[in-house]
Protein backbone atom coordinates (compact mmCIF):
# COMPACT_ATOMS: atom_id res chain seq x y z
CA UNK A 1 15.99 -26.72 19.97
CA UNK A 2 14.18 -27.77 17.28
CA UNK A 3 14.13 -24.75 14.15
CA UNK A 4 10.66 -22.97 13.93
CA UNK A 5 9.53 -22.53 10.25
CA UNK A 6 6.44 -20.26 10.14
CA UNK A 7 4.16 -21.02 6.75
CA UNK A 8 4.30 -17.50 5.01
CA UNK A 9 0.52 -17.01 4.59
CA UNK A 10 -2.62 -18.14 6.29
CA UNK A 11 -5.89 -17.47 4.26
CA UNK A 12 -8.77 -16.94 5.95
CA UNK A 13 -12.19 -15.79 4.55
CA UNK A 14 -12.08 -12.06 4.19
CA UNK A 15 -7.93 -11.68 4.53
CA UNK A 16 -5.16 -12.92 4.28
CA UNK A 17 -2.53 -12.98 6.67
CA UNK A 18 1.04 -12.73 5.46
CA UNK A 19 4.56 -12.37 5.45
CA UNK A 20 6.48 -9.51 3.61
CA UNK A 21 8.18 -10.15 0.09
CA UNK A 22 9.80 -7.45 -1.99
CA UNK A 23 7.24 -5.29 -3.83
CA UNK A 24 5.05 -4.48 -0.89
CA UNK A 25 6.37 -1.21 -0.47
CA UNK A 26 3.65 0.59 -2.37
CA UNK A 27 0.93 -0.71 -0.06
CA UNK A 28 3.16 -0.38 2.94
CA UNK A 29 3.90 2.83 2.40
CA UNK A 30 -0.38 3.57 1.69
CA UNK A 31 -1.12 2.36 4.77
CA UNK A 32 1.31 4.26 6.73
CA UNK A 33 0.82 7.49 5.67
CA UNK A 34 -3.11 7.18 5.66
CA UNK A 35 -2.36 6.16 9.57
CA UNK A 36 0.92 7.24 10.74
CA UNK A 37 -0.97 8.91 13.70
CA UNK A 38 -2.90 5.77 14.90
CA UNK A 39 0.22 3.03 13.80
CA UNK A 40 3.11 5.20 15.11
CA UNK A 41 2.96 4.20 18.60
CA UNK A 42 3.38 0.72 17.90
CA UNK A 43 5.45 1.10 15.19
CA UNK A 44 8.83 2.75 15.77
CA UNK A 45 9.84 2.05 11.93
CA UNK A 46 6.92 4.53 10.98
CA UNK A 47 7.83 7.96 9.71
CA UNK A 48 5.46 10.14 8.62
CA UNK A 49 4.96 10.79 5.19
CA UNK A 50 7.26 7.67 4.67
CA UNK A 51 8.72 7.65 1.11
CA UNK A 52 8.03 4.31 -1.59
CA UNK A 53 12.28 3.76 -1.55
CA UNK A 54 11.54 3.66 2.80
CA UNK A 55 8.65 1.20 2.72
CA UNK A 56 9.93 -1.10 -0.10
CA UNK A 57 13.31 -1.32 2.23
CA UNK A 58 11.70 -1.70 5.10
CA UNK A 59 9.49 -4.76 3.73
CA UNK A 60 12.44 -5.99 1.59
CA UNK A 61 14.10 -6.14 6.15
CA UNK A 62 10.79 -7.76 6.95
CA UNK A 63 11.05 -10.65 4.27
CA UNK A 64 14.81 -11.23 5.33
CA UNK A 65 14.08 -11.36 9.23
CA UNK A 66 11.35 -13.90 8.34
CA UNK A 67 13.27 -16.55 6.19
CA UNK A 68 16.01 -16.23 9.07
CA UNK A 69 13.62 -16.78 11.69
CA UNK A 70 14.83 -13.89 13.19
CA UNK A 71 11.29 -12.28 13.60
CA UNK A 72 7.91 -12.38 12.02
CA UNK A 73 6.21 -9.15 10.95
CA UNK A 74 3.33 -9.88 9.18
CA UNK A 75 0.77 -8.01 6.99
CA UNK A 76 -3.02 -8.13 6.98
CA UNK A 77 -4.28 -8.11 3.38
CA UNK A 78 -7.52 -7.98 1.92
CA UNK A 79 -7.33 -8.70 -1.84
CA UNK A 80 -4.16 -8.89 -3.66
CA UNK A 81 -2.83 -5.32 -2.70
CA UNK A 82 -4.36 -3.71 -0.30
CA UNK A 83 -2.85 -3.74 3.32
CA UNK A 84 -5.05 -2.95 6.44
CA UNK A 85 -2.45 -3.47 9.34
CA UNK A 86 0.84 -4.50 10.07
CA UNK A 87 1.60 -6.79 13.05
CA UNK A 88 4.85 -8.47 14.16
CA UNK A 89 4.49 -11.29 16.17
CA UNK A 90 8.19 -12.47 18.90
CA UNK A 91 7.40 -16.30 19.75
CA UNK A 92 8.70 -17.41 23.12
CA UNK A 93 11.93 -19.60 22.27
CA UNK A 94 12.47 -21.39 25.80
């Protein structure tokens, strides 16, 4: 099987679509709380009122599951900082 290595950004013309990398905790953690009640369903890592220490180690997982290729949770960003959504994405291996 050939190895699958995802680019870690796609730009597009109003967002950008992108992997995790340490220091995204802040806006992780914005996002979350502004929508635990909406994202928590999908999101079993959610907590409400999730601290800055939770989301930065929780993005600082994401970035390490990515460069393994062991999953690809993504973040859509408009800007620099500001997250709208998070969205993980399993390909089919096989």
């Amino acid at each position: 099987m050939d190895t699958f290595i995802p680019p870690l950004e796609y730009h597009y013309d109003t967002f950008t679509l992108r992997a995790y990398r340490p220091g995204d905790g802040a806006a992780l953690q914005r996002t979350v709380n502004a929508s635990y009640e909406h994202l928590r369903q999908w999101m079993i890592w959610a907590k409400p009122n999730q601290s800055l220490e939770e989301s930065e180690a929780i993005c600082r997982r994401f970035a390490g599951q990515y460069h393994l290729n062991q999953g690809f949770t993504l973040g859509v960003w408009r800007g620099r900082c500001w997250l709208v959504v998070p969205a993980t994405i399993y390909p089919s291996w096989g």
